[in-house]
Protein backbone atom coordinates (compact mmCIF):
# COMPACT_ATOMS: atom_id res chain seq x y z
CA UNK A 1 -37.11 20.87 8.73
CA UNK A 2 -38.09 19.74 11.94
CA UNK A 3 -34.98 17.40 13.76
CA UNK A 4 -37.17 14.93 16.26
CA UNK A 5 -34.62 12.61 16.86
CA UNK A 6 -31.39 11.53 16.86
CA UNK A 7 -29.93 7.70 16.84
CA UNK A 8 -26.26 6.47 17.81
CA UNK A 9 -25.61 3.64 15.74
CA UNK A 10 -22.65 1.56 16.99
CA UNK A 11 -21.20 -0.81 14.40
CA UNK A 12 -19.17 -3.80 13.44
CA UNK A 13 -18.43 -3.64 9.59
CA UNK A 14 -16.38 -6.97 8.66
CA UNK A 15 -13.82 -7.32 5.67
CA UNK A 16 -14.11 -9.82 3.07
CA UNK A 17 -10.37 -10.45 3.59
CA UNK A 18 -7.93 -9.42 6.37
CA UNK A 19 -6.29 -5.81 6.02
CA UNK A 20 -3.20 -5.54 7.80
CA UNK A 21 -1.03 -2.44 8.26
CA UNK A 22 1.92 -1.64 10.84
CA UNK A 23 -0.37 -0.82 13.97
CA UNK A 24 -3.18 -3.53 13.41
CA UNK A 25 -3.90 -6.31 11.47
CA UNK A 26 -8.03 -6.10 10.91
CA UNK A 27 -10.96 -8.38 9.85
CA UNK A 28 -13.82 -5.51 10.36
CA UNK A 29 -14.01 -2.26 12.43
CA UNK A 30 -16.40 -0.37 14.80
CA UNK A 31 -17.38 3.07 13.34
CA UNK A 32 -20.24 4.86 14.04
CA UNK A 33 -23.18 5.86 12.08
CA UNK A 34 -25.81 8.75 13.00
CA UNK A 35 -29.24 8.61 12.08
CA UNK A 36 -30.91 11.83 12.21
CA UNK A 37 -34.98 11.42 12.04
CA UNK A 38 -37.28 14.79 11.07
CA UNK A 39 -40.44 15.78 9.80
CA UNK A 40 -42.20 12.82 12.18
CA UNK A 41 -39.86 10.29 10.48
CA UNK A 42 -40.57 11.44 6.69
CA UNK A 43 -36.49 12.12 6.65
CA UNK A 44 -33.83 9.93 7.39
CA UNK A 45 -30.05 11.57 7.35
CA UNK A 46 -27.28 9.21 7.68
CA UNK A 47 -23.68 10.07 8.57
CA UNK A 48 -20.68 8.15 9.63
CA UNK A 49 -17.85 8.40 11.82
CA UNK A 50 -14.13 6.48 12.28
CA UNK A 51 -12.59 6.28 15.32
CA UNK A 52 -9.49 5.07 15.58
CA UNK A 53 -7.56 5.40 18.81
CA UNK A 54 -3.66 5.56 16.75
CA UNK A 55 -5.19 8.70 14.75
CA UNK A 56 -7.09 11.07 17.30
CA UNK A 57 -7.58 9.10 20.43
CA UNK A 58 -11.63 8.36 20.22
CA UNK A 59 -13.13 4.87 20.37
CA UNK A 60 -16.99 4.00 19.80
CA UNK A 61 -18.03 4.95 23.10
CA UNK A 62 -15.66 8.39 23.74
CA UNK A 63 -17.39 9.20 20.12
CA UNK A 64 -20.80 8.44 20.55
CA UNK A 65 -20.52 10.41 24.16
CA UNK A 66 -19.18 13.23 22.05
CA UNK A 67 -22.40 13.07 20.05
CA UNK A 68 -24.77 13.06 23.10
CA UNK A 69 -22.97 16.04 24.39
CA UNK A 70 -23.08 18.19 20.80
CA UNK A 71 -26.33 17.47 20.49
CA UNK A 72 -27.23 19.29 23.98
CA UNK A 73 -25.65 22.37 22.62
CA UNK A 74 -27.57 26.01 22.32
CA UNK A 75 -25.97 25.98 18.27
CA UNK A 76 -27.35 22.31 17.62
CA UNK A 77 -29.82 23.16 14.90
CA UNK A 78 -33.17 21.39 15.62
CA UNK A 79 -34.76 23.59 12.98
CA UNK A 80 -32.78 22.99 10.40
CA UNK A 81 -33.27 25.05 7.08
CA UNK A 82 -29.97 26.50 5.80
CA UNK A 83 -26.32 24.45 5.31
CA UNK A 84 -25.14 27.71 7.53
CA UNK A 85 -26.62 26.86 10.33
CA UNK A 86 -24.15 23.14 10.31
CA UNK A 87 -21.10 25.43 9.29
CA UNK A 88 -22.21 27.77 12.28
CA UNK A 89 -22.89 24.48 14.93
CA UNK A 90 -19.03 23.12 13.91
CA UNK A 91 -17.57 25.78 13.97
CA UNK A 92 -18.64 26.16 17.89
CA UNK A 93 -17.86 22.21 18.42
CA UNK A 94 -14.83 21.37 17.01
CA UNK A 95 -12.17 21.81 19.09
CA UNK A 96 -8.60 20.16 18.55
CA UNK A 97 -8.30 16.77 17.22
CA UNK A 98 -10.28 14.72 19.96
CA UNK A 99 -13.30 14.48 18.69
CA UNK A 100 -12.85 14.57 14.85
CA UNK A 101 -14.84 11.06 14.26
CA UNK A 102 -18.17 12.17 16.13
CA UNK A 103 -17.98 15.93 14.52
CA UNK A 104 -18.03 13.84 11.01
CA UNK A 105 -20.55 11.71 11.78
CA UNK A 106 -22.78 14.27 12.95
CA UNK A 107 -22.20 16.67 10.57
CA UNK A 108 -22.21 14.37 7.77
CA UNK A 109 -25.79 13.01 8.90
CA UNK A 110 -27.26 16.87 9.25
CA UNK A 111 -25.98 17.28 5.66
CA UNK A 112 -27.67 14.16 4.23
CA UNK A 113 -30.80 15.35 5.86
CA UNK A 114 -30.88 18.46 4.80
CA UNK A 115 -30.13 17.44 1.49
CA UNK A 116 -32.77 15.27 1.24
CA UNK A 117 -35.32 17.92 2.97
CA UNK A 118 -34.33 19.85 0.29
CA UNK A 119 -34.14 17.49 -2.84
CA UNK A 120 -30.22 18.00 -3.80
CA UNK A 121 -26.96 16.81 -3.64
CA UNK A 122 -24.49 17.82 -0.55
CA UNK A 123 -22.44 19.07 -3.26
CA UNK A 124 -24.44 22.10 -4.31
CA UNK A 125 -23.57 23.41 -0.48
CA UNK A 126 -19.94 23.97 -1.07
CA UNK A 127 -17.81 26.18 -3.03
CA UNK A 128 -17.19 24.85 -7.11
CA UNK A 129 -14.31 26.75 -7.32
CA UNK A 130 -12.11 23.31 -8.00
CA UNK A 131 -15.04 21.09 -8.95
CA UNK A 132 -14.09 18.42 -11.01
CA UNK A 133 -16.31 15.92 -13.01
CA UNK A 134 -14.76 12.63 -12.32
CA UNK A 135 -11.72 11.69 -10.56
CA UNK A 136 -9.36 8.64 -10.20
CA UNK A 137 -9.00 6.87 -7.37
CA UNK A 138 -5.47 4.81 -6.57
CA UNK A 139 -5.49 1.09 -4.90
CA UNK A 140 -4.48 0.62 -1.55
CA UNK A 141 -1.75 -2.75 -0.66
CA UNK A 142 -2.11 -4.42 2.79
CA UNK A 143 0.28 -5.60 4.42
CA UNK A 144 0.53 -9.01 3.90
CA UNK A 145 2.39 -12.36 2.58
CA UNK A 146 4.12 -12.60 -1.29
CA UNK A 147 1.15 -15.12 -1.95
CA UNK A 148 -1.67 -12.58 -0.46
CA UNK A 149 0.16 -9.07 -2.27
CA UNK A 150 0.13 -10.76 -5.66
CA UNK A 151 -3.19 -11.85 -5.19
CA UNK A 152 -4.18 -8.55 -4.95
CA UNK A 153 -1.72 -6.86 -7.51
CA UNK A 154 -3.52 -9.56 -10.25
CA UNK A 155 -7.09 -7.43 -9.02
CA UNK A 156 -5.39 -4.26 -8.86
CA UNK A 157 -4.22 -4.80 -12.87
CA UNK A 158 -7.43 -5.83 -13.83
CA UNK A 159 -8.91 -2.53 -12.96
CA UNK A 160 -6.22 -0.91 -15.35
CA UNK A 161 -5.02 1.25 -11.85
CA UNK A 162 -1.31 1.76 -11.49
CA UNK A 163 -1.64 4.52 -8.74
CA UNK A 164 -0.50 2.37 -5.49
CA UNK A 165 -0.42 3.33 -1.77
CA UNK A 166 1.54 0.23 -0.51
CA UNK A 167 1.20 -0.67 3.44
CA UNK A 168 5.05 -1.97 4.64
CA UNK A 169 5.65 -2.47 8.36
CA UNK A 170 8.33 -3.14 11.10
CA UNK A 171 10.64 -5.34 9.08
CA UNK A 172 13.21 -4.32 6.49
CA UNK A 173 13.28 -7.90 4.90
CA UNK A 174 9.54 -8.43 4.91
CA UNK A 175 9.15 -4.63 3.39
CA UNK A 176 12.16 -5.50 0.73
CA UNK A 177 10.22 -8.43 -0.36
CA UNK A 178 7.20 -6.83 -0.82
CA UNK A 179 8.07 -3.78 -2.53
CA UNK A 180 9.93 -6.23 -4.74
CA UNK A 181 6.43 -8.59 -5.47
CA UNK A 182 4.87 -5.28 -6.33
CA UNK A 183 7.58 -3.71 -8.56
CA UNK A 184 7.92 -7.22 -10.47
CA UNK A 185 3.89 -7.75 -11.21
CA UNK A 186 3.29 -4.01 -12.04
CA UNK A 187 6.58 -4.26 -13.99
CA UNK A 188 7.77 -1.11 -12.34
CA UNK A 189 4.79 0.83 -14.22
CA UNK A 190 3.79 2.28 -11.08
CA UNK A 191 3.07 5.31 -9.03
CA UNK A 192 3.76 4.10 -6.00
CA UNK A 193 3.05 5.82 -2.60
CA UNK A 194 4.32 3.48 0.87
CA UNK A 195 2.61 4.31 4.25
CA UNK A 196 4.02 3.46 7.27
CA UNK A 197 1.85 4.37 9.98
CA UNK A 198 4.35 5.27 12.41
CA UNK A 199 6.46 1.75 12.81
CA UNK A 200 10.00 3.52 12.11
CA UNK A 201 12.67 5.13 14.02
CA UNK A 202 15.62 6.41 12.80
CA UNK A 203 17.71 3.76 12.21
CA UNK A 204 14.89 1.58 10.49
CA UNK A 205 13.95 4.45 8.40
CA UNK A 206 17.42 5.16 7.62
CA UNK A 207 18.19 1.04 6.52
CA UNK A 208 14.72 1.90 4.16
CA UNK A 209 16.70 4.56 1.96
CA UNK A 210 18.03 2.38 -0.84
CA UNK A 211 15.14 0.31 -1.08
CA UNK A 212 12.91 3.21 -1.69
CA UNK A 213 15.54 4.84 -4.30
CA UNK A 214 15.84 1.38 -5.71
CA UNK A 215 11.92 0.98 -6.58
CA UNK A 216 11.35 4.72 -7.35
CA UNK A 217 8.67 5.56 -4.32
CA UNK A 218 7.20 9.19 -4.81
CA UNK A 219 5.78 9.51 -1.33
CA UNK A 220 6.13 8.17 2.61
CA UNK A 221 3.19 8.56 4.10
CA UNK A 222 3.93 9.03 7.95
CA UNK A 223 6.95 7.13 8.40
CA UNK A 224 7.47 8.15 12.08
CA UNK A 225 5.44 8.98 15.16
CA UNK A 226 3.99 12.33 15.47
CA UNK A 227 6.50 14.46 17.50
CA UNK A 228 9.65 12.13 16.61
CA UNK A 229 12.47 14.71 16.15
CA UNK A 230 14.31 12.25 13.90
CA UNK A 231 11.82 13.26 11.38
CA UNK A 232 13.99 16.52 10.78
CA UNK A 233 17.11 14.43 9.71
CA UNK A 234 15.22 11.95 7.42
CA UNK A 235 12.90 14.63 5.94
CA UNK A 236 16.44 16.10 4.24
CA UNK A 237 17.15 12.99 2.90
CA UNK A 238 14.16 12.17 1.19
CA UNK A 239 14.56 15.88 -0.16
CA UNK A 240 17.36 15.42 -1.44
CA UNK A 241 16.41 11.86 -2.74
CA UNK A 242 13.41 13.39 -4.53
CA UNK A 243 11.08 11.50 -2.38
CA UNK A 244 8.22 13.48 -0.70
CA UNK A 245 6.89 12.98 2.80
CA UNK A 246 3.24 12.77 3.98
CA UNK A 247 1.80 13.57 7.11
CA UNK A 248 -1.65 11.63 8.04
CA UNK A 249 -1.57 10.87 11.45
CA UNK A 250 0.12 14.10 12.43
CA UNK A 251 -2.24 15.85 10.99
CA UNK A 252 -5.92 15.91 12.30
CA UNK A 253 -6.29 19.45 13.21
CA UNK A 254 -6.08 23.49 12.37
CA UNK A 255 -3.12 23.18 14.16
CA UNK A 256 -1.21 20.45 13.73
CA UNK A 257 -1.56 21.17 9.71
CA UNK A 258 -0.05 24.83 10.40
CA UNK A 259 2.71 23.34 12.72
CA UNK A 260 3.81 21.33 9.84
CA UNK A 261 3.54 23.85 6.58
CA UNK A 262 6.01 25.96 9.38
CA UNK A 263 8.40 23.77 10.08
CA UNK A 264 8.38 22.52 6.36
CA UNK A 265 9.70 18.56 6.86
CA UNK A 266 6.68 17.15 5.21
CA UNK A 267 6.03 18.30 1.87
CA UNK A 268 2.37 16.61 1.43
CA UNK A 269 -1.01 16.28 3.23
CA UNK A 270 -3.03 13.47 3.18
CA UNK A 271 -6.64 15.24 4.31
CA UNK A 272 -8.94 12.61 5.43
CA UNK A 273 -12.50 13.75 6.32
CA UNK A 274 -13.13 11.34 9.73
CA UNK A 275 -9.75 12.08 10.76
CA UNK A 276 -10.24 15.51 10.19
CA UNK A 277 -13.83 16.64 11.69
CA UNK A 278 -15.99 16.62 8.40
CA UNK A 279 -16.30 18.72 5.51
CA UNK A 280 -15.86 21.75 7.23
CA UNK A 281 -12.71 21.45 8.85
CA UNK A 282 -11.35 19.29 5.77
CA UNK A 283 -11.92 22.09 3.73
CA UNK A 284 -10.86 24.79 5.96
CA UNK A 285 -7.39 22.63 5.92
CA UNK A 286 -7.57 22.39 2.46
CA UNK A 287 -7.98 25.79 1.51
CA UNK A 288 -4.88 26.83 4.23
CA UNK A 289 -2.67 24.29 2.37
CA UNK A 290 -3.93 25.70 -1.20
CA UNK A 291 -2.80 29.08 0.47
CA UNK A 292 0.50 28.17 1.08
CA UNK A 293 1.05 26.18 -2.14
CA UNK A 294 1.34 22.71 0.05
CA UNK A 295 0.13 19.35 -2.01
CA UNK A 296 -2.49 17.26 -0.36
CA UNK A 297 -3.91 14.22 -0.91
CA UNK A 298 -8.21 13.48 -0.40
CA UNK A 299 -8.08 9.88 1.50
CA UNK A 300 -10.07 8.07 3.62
CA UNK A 301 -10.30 5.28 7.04
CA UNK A 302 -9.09 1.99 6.54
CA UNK A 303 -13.15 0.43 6.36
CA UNK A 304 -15.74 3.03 5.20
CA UNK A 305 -19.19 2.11 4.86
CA UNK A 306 -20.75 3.40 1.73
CA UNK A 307 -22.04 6.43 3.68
CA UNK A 308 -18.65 7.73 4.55
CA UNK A 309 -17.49 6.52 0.82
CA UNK A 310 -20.23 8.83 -0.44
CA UNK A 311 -19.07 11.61 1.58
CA UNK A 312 -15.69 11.24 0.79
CA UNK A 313 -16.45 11.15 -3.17
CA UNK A 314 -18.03 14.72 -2.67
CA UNK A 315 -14.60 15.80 -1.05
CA UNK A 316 -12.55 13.82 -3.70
CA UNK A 317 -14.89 16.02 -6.44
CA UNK A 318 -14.95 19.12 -4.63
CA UNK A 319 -10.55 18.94 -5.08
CA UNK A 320 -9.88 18.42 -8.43
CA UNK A 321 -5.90 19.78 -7.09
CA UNK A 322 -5.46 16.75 -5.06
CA UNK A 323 -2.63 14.94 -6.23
CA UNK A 324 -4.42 11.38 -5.10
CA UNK A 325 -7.10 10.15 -4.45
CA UNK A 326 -8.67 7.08 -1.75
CA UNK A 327 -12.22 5.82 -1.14
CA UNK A 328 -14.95 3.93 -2.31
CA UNK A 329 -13.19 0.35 -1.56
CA UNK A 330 -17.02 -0.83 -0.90
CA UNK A 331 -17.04 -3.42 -3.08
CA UNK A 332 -13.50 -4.73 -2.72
CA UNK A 333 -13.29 -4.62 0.91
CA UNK A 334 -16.64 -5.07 2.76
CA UNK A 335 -18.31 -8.29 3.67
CA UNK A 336 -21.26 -6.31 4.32
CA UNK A 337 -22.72 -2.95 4.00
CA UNK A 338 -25.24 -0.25 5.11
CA UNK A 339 -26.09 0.98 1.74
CA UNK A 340 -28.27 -0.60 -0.44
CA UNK A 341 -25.64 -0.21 -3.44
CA UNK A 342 -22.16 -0.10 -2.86
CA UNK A 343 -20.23 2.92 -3.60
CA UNK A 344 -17.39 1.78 -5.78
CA UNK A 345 -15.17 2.95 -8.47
CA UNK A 346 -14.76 1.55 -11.79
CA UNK A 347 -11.87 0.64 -14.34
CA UNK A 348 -8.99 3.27 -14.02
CA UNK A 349 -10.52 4.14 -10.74
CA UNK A 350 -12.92 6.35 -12.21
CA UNK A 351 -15.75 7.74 -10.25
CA UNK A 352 -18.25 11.04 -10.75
CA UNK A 353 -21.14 12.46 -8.32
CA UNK A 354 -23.72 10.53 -7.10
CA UNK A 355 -25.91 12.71 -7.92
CA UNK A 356 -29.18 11.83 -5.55
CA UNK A 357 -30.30 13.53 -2.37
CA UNK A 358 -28.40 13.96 0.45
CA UNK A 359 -25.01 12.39 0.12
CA UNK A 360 -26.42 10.56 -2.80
CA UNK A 361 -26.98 6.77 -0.74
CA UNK A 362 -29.91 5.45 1.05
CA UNK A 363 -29.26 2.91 3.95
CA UNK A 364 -30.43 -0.19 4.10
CA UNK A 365 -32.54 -1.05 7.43
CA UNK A 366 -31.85 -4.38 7.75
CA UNK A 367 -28.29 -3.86 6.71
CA UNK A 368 -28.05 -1.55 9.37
CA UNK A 369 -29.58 -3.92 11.94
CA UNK A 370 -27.33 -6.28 10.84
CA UNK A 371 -24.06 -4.72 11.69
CA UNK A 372 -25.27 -2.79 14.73
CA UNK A 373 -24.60 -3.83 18.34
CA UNK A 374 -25.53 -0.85 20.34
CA UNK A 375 -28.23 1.82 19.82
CA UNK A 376 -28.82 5.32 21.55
CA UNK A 377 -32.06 7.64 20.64
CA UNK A 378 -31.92 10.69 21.92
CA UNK A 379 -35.06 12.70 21.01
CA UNK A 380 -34.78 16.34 20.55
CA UNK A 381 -37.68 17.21 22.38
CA UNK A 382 -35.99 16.58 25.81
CA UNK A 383 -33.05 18.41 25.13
């Protein structure tokens, strides 16, 4: 397969509903979507990107700039025939955590392509040693007002899904009253998870302790920022309160991930594959924490389009180990998508393979148009 061309795709994706968490409060995001064109336009690849500048320091423009320069590299594969020749290309590219978003999008889009070239699913191009045929997603709680987090609970119930990942912020009363909205609608039948997102020092994380004893939370998804030393001192407590600790946003790369399994003060993963540079980073992470008998969690960027949802349910189904699973909010969170279905779960937050081409979607042109403010073609032949 012949690559001719390859197209940038800056976009706005808006919510249905505001999504608040500790470091923004959000009514769409920019990500970025690649479009890879071959065979004189016959195949379209589509893969998608996150940047966030709180999780590896990239923004639209530092990723799609990122892109342009990958793309000028000897190991780019214009001819592309074999999924080795993508694990080869990354493998040359990625390099720390700086550029995780526009490795995923790029890699993610010469995957669908290929895919597609090829008439299968991205799936058959990885390891089925921990395959698994459906898996269950949990429900993610913004941060928001009694009135708003009961709203949501009510939808939550609905879907019979009691696995929670509960957003709480700054403010021990505003975090006291939500955990208690949630505990009283879910009637404390709950496995509840609370992420942070770095708004706590020491003393507010210390204040937190009873409440999360009192409303049995199994996990504290990065409570601190990455490189707070406090994080020793809390990290026993939470041991010896039974309560595990997550690292997301200290952990984007190769080494970051090994940093933490050494020093040993978070117990739990959460492997997320924008964050992380793709599929083959993710899963070189993955396999380092299966090695050293560290938990992980598969989850994904706060506003996904259903590309990146489709890529992260072939992760999600590719770990059947995880302990949870997040992805495929489509439906629940998107005013508008590029995909011409969305990629959602169903009751219990079930969800299986796709099981079509590529990553298993097809984007919708004028969806596309519709959400894109900025365009780049860069055409192989020039390179």
């Amino acid at each position: 397969m012949q690559i001719d061309k390859v197209v940038i795709h800056q976009v706005k994706l808006p919510f249905s509903f505001d999504f608040s968490h500790s470091l923004r409060k959000r009514s769409y995001v920019n990500n970025i979507i690649v479009e890879i064109i071959a065979q004189q336009g016959e195949i379209l690849g589509f893969g998608e990107g996150a940047p966030r500048s709180y999780v590896t320091g990239e923004s639209p423009g530092s990723t799609s700039k990122s892109i342009r320069h990958f793309i000028q590299q000897d190991t780019f594969p214009q001819e592309l025939n074999d999924a080795s020749q993508i694990w080869y290309f990354i493998d040359d590219i990625t390099r720390g955590r700086e550029q995780n978003a526009a490795i995923c999008a790029l890699e993610t889009a010469l995957l669908d392509a290929l895919g597609k070239s090829q008439d299968r699913y991205v799936m058959d191009y990885f390891s089925k040693d921990f395959i698994a045929d459906n898996i269950h997603y949990g429900a993610a709680i913004p941060l928001d007002n009694r009135k708003k987090i009961m709203e949501m609970c009510r939808l939550i119930k609905t879907l019979k899904i009691n696995a929670l990942r509960l957003k709480l912020g700054k403010h021990l009363e505003q975090n006291k009253e939500i955990l208690d909205t949630v505990h009283s609608m879910f009637a404390g039948d709950y496995d509840l998870r609370v992420d942070i997102n770095c708004a706590w020092d020491r003393k507010l994380a210390l204040r937190h302790i009873p409440l999360l004893k009192k409303y049995r939370v199994k996990a504290i998804e990065q409570p601190m920022m990455p490189g707070n030393p406090d994080i020793a001192e809390f990290a026993g407590l939470m041991q010896n309160s039974g309560i595990i600790l997550m690292a997301d946003e200290s952990a984007c790369s190769f080494d970051d991930v090994e940093k933490i399994v050494k020093e040993s003060y978070y117990k739990m993963i959460n492997i997320r594959l924008s964050k992380c540079g793709g599929f083959r980073n993710s899963l070189k992470l993955i396999d380092y924490l299966r090695l050293n008998g560290v938990p992980f969690q598969v989850g994904c960027q706060l506003g996904e389009s259903g590309v990146l949802s489709a890529a992260g349910r072939v992760l999600c189904l590719l770990c059947r180990d995880a302990v949870y699973y997040d992805g495929s909010y489509d439906e629940f969170l998107l005013g508008e998508n590029v995909t011409s279905k969305n990629v959602s779960f169903e009751s219990k937050g079930k969800a299986g393979p796709l099981n079509s081409p590529g990553l298993g979607v097809n984007v919708n042109p004028r969806n596309l148009k519709n959400i894109c403010y900025n365009s780049t073609v860069i055409s192989t032949s020039n390179l």
